[in-house]
PDB file of N, CA and C in Angstrom:
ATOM      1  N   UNK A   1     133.366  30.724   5.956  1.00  0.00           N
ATOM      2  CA  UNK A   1     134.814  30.780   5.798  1.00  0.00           C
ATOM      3  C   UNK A   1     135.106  30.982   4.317  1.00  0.00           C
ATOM      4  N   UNK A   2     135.778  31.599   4.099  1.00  0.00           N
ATOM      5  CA  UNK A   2     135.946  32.055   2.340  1.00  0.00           C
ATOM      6  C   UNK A   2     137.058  31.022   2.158  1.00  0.00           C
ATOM      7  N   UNK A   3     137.429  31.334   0.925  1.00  0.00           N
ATOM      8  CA  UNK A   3     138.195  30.524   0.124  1.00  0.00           C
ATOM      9  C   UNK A   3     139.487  30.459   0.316  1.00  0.00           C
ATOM     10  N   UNK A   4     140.387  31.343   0.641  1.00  0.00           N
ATOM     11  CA  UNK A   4     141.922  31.102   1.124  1.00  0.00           C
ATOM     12  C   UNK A   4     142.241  30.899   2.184  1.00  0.00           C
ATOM     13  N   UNK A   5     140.912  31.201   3.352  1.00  0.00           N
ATOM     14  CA  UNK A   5     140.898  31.014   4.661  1.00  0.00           C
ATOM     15  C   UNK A   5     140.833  29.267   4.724  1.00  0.00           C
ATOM     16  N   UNK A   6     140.309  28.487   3.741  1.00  0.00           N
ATOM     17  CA  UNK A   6     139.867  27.448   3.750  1.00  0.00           C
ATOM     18  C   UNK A   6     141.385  26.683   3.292  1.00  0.00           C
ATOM     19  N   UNK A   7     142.024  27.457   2.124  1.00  0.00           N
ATOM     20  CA  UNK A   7     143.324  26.533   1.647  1.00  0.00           C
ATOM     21  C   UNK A   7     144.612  27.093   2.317  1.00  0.00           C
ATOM     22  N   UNK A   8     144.341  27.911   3.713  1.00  0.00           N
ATOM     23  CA  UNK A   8     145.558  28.190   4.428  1.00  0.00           C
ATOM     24  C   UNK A   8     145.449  26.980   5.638  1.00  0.00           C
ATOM     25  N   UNK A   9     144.357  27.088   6.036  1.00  0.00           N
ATOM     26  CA  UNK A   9     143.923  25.960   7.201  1.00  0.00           C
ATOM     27  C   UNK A   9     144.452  24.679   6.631  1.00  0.00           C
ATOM     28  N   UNK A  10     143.975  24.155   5.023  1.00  0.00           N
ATOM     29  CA  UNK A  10     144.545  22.708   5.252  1.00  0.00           C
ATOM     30  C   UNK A  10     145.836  22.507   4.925  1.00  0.00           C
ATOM     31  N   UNK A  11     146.934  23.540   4.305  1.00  0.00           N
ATOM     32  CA  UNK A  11     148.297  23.851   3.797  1.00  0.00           C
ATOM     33  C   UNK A  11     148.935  23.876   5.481  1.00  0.00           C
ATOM     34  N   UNK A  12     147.911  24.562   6.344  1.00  0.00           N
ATOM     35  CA  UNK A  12     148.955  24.244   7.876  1.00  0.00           C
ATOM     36  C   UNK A  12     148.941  23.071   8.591  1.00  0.00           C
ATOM     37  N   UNK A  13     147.343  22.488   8.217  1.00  0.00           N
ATOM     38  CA  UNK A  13     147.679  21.202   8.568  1.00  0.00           C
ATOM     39  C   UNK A  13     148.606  20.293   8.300  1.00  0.00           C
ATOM     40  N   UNK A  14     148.558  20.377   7.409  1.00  0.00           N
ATOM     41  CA  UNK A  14     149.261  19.291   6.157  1.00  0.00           C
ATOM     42  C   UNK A  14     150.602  19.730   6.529  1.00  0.00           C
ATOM     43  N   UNK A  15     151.218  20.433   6.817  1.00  0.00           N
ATOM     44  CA  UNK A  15     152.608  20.657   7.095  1.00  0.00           C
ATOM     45  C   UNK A  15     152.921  20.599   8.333  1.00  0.00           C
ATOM     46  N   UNK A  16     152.075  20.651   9.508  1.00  0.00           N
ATOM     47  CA  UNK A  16     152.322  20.735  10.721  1.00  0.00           C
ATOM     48  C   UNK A  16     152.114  19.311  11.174  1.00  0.00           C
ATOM     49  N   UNK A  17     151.345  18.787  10.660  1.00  0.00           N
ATOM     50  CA  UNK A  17     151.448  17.093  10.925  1.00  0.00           C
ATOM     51  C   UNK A  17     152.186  16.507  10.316  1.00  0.00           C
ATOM     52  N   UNK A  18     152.749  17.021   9.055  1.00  0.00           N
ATOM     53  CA  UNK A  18     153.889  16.234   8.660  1.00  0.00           C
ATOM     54  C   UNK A  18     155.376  16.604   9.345  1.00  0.00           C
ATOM     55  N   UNK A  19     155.557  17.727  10.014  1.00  0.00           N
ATOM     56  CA  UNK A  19     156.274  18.367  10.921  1.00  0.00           C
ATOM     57  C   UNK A  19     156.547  17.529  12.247  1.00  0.00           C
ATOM     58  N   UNK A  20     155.198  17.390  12.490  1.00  0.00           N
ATOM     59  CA  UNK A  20     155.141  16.489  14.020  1.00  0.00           C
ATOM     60  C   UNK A  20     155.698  15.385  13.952  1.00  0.00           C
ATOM     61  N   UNK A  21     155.002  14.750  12.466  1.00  0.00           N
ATOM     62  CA  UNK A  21     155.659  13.330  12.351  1.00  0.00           C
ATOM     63  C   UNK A  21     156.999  12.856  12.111  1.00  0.00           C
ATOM     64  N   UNK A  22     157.724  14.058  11.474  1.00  0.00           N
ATOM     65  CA  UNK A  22     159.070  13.840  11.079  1.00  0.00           C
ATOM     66  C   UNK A  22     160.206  14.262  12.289  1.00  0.00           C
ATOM     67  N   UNK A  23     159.719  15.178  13.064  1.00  0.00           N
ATOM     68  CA  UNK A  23     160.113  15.738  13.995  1.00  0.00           C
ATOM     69  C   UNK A  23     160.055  16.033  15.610  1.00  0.00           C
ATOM     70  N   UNK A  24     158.984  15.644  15.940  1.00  0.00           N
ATOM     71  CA  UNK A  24     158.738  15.211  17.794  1.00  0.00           C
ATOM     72  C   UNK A  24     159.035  14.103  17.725  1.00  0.00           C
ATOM     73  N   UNK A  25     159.598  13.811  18.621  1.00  0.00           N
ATOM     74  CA  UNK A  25     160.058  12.796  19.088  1.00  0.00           C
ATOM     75  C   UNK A  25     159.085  12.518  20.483  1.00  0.00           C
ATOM     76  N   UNK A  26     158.205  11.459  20.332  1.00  0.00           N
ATOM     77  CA  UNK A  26     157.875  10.663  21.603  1.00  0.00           C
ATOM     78  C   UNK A  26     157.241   9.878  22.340  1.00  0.00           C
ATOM     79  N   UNK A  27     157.252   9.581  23.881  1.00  0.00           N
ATOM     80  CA  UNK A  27     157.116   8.497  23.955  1.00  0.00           C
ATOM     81  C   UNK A  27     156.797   7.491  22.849  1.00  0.00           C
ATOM     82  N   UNK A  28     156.730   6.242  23.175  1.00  0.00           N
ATOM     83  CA  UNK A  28     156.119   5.200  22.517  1.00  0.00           C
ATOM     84  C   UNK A  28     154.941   4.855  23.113  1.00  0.00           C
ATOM     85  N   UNK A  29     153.929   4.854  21.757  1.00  0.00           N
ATOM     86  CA  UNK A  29     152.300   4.548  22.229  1.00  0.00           C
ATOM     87  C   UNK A  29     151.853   5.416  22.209  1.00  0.00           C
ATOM     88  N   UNK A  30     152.511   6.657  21.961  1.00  0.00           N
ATOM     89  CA  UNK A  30     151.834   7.906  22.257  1.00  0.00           C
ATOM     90  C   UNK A  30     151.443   8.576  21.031  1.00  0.00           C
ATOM     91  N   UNK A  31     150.554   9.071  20.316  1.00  0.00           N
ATOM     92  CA  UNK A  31     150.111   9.661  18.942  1.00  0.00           C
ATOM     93  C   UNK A  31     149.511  11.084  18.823  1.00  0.00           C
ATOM     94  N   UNK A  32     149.842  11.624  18.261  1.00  0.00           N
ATOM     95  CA  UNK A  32     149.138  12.628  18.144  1.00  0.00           C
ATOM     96  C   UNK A  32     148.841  13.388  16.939  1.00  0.00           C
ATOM     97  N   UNK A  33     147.424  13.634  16.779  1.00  0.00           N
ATOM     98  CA  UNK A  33     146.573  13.783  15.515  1.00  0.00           C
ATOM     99  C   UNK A  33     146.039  15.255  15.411  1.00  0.00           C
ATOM    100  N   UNK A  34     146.175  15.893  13.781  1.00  0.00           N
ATOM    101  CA  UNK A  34     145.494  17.280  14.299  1.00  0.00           C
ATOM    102  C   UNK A  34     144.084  16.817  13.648  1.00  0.00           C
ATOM    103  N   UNK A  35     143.241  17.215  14.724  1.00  0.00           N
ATOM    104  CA  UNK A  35     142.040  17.619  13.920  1.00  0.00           C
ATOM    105  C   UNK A  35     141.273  18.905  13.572  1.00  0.00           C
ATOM    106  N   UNK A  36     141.898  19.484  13.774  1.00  0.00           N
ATOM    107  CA  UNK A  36     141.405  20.421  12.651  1.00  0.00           C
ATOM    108  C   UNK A  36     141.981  22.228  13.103  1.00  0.00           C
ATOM    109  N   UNK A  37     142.279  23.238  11.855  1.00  0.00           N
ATOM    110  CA  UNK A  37     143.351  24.232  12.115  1.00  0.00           C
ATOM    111  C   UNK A  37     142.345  25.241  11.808  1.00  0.00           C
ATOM    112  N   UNK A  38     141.898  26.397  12.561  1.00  0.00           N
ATOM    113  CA  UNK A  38     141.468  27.443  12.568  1.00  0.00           C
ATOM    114  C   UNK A  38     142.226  28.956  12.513  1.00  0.00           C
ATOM    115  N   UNK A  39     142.295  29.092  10.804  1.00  0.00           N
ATOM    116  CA  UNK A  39     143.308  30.574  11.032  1.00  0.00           C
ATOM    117  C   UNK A  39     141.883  31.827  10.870  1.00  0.00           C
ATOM    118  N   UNK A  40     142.734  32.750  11.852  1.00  0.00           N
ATOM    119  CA  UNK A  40     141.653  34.243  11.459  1.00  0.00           C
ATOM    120  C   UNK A  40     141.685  34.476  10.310  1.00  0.00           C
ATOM    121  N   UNK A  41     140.755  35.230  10.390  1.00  0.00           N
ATOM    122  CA  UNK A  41     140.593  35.833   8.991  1.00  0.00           C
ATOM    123  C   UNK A  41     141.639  36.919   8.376  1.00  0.00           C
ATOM    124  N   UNK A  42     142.666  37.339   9.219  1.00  0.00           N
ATOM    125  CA  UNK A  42     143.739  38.550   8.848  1.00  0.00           C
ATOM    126  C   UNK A  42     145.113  37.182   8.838  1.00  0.00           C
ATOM    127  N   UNK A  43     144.867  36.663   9.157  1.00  0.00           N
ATOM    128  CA  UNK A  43     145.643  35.484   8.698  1.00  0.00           C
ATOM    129  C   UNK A  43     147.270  35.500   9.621  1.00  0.00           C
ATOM    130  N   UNK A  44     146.927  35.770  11.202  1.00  0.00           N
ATOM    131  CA  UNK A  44     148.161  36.112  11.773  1.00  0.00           C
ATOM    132  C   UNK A  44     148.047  35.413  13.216  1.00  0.00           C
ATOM    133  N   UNK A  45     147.277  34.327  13.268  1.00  0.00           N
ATOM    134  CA  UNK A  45     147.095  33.530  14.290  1.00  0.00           C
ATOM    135  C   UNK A  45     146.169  31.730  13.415  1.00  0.00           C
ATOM    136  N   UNK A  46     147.032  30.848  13.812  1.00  0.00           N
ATOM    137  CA  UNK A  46     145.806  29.908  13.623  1.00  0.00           C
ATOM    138  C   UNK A  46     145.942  28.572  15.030  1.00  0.00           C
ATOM    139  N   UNK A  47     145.116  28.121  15.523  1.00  0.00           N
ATOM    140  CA  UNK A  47     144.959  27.612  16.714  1.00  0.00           C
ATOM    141  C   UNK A  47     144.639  25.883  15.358  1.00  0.00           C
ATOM    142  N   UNK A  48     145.987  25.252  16.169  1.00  0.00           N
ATOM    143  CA  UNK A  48     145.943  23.830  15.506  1.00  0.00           C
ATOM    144  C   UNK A  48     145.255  22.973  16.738  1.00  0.00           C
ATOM    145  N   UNK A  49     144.359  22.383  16.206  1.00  0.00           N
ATOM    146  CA  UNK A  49     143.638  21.834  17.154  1.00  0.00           C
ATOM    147  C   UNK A  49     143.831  20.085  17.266  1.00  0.00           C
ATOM    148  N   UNK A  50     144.432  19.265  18.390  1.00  0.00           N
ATOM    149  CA  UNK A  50     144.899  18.210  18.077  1.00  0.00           C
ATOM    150  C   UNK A  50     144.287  16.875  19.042  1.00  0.00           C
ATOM    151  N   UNK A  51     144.329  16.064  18.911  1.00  0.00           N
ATOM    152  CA  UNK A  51     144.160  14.642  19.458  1.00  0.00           C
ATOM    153  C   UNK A  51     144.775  13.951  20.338  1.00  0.00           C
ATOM    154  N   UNK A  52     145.099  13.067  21.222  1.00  0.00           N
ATOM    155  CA  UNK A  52     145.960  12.291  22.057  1.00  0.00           C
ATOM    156  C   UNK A  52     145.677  11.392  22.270  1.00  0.00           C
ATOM    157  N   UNK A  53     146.136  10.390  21.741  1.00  0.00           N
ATOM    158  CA  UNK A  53     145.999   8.891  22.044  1.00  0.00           C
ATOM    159  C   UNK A  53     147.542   8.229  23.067  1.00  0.00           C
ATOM    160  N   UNK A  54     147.215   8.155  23.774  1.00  0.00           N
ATOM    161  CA  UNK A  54     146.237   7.147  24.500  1.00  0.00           C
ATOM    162  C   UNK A  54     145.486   8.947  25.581  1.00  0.00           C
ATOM    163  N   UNK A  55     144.848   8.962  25.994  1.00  0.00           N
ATOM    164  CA  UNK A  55     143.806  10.093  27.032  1.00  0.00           C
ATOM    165  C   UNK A  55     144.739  10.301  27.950  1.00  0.00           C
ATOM    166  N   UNK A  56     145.341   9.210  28.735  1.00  0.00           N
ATOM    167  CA  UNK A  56     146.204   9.444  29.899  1.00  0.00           C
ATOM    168  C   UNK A  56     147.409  10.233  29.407  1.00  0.00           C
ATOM    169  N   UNK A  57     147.819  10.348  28.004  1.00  0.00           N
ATOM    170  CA  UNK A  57     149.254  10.857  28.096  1.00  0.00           C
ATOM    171  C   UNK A  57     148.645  12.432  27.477  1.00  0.00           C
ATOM    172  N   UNK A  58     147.713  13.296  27.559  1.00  0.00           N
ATOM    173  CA  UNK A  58     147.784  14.243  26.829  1.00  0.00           C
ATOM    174  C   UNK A  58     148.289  15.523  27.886  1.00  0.00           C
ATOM    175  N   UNK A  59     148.678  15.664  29.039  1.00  0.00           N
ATOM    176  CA  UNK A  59     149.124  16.217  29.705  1.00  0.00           C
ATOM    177  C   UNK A  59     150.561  16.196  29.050  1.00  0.00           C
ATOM    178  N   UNK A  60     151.101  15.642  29.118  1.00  0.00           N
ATOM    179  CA  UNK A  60     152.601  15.022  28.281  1.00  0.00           C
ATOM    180  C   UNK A  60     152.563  15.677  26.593  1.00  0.00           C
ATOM    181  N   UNK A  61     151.593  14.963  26.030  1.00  0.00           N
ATOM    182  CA  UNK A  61     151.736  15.471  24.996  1.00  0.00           C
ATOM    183  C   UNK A  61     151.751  17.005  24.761  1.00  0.00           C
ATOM    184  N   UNK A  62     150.692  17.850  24.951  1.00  0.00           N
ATOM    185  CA  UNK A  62     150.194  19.547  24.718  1.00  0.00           C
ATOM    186  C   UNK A  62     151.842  20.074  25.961  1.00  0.00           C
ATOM    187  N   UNK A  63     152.613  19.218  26.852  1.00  0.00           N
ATOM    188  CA  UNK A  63     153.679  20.269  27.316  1.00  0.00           C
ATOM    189  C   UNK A  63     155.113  20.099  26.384  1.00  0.00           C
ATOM    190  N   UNK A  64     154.830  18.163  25.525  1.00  0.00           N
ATOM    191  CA  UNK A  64     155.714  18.842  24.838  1.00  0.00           C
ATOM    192  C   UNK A  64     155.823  19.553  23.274  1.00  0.00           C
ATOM    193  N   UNK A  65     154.431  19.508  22.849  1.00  0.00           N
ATOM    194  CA  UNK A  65     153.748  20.665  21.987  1.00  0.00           C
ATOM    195  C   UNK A  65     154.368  21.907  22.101  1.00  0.00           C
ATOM    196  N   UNK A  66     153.542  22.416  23.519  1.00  0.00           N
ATOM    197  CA  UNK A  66     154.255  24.002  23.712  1.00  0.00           C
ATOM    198  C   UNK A  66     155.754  23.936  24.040  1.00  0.00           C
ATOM    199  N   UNK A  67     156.359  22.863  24.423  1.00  0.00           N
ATOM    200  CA  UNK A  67     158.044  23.127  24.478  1.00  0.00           C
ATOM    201  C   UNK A  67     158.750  23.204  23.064  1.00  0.00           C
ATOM    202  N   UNK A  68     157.896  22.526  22.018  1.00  0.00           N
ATOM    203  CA  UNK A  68     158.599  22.618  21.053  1.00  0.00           C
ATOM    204  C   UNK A  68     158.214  23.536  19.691  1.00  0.00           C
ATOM    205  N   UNK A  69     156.933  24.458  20.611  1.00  0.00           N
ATOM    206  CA  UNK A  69     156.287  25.223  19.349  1.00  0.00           C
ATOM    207  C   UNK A  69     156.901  26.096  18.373  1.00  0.00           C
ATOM    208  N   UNK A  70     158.370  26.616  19.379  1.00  0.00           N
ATOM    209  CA  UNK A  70     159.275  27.650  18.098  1.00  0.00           C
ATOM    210  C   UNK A  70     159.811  26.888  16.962  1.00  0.00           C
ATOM    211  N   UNK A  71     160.220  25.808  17.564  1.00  0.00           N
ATOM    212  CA  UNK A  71     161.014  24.895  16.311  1.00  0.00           C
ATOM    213  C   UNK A  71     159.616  24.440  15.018  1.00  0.00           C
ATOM    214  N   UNK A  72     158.620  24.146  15.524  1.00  0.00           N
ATOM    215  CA  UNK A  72     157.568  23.996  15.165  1.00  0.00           C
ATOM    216  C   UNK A  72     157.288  24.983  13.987  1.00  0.00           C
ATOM    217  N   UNK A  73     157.010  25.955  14.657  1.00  0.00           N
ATOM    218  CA  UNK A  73     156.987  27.356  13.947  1.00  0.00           C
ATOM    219  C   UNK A  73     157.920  27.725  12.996  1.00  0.00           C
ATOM    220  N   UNK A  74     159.202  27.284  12.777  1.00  0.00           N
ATOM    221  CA  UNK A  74     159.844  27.875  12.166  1.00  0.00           C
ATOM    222  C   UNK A  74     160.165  27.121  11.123  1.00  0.00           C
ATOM    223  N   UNK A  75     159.762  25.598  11.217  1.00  0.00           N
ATOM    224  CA  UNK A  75     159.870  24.878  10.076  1.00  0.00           C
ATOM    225  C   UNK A  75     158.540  24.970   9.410  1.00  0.00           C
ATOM    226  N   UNK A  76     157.299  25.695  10.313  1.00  0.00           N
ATOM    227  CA  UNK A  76     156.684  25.893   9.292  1.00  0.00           C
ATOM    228  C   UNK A  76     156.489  26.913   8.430  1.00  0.00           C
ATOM    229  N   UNK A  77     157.581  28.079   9.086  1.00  0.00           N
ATOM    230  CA  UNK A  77     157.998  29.555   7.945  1.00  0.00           C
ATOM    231  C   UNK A  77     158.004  29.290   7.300  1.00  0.00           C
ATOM    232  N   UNK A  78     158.781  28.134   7.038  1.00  0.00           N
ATOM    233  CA  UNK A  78     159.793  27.803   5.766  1.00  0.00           C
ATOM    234  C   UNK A  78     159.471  27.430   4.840  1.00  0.00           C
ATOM    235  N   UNK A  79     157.771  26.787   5.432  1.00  0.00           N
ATOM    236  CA  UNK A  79     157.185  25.598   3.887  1.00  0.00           C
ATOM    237  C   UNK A  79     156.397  26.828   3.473  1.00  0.00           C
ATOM    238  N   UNK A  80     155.690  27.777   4.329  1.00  0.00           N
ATOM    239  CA  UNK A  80     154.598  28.773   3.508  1.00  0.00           C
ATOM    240  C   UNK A  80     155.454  29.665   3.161  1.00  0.00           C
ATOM    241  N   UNK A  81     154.626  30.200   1.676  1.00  0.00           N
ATOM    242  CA  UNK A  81     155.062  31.280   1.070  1.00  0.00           C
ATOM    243  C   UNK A  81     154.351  32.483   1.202  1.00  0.00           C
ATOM    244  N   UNK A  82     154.001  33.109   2.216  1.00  0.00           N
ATOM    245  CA  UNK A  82     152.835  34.035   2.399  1.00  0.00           C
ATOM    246  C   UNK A  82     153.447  35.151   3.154  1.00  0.00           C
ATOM    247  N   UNK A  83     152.496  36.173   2.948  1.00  0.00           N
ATOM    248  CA  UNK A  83     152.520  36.764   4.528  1.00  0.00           C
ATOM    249  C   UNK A  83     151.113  37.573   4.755  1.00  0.00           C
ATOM    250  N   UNK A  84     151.146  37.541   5.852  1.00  0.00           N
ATOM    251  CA  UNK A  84     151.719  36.953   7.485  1.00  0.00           C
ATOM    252  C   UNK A  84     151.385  35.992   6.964  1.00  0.00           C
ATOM    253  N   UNK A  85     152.971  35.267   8.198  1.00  0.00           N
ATOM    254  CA  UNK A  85     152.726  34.126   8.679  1.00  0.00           C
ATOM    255  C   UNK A  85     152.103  34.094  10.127  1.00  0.00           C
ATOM    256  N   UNK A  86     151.089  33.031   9.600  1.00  0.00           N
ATOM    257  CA  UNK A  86     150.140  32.785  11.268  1.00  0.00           C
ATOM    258  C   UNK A  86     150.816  32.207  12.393  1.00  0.00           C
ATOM    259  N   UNK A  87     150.721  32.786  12.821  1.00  0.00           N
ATOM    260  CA  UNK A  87     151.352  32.216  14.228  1.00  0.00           C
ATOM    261  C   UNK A  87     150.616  31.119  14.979  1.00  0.00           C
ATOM    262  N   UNK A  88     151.211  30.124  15.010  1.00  0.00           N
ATOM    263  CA  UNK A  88     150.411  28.870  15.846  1.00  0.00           C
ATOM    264  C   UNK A  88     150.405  28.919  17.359  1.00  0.00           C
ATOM    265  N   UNK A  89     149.238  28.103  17.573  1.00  0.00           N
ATOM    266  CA  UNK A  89     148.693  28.283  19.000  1.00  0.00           C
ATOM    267  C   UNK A  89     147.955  26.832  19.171  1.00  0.00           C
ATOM    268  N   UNK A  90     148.719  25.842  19.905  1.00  0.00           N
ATOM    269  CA  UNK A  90     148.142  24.651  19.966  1.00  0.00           C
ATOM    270  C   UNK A  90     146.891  24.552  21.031  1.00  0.00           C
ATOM    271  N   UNK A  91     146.178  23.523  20.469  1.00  0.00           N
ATOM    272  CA  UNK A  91     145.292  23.801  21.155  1.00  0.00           C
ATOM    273  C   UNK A  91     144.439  21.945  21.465  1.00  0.00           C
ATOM    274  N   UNK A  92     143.738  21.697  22.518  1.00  0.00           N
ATOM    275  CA  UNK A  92     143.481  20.142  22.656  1.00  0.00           C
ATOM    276  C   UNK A  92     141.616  19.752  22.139  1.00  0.00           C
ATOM    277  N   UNK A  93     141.871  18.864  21.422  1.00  0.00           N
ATOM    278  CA  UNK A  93     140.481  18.664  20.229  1.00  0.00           C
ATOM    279  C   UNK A  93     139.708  17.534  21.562  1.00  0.00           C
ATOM    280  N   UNK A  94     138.828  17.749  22.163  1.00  0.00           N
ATOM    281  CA  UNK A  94     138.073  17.286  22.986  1.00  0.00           C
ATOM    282  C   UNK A  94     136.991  16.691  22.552  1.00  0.00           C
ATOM    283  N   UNK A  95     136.546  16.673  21.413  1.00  0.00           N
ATOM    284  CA  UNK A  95     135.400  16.507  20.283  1.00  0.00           C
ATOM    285  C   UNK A  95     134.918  14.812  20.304  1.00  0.00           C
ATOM    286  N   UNK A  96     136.282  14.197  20.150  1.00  0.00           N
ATOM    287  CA  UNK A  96     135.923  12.693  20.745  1.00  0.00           C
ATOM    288  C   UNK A  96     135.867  12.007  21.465  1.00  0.00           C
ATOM    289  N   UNK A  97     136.483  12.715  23.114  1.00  0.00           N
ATOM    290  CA  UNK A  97     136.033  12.161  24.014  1.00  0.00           C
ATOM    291  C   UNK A  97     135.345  12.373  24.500  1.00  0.00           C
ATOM    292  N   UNK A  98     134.485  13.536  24.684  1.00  0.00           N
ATOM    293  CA  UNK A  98     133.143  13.734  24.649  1.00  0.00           C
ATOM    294  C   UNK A  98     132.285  13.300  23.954  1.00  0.00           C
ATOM    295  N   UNK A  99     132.177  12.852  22.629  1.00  0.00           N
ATOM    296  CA  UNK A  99     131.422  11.807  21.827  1.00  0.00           C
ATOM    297  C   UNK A  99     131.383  10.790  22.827  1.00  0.00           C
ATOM    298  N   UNK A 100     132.541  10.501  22.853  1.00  0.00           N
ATOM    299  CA  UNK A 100     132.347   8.894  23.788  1.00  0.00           C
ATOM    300  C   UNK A 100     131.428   9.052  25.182  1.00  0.00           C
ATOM    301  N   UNK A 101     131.658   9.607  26.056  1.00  0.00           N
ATOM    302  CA  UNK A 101     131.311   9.916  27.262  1.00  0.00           C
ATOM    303  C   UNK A 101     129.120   9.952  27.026  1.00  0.00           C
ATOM    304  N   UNK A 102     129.059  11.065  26.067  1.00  0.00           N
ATOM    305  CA  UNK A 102     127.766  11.168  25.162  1.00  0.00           C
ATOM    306  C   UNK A 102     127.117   9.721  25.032  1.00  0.00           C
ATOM    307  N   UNK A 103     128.111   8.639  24.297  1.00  0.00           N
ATOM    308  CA  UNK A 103     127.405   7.633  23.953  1.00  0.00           C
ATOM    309  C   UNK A 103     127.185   6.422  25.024  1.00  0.00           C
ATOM    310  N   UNK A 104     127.950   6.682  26.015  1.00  0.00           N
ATOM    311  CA  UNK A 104     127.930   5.808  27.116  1.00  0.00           C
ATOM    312  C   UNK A 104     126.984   6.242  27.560  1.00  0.00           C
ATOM    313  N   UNK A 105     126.932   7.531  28.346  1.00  0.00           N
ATOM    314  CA  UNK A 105     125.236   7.525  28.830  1.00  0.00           C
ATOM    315  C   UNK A 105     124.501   7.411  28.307  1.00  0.00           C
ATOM    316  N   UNK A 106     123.987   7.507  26.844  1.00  0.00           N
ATOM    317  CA  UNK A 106     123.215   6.770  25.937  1.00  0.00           C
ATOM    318  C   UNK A 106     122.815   5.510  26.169  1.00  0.00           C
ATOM    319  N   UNK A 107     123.862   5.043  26.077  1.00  0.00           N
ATOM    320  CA  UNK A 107     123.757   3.855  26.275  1.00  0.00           C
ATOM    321  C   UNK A 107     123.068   2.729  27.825  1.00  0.00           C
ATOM    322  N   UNK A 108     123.389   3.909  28.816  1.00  0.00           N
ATOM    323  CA  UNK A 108     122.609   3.482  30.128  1.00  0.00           C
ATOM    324  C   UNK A 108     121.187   3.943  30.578  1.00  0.00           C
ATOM    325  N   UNK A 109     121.025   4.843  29.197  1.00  0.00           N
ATOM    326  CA  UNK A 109     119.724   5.115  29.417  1.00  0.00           C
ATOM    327  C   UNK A 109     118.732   4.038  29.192  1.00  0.00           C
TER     328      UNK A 109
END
């Protein structure tokens, strides 16, 4: 990954989670974390890749993700100064509950 590919990824993070936080509204108990933002290399798509705490609510969470991705999107026009702007594409980070699942059968071995 080269070098602006590297400081566009954490400039979308960093704004899109501070986006989420200031701006979705929901349930209570419910969290949601990005872990980690993959833009192409032409810099006109990046797939934010995110978390759900508690497991049971991420159905909930990723519909109201995609219900609210334009507003999403457009407050994050606003913070980058670039172009293109990448177009976001949410996406669900599976990385740790599969860790877990991994370490349990580990563990019954």
């Amino acid at each position: 990954m080269n070098d602006r590919i590297y400081k566009v990824n954490k400039l979308v993070k960093n704004h899109v989670g501070d986006i989420i936080l200031k701006n979705l509204s929901l349930k209570d108990g419910v969290f949601i974390t990005i872990a980690k933002v993959d833009t192409t290399t032409d810099l006109r798509y990046t797939r934010v890749f995110v978390s759900v705490f508690p497991e049971k609510e991420i159905s909930y969470a990723m519909k109201t993700l995609e219900k609210e991705v334009f507003q999403i999107q457009g407050k994050l026009n606003k913070k980058l100064h670039m172009r293109p702007l990448p177009k976001i594409e949410f996406r669900l980070d599976l990385t740790e509950s599969e860790a877990d699942k991994i370490e349990k059968i580990l563990k019954e071995i």
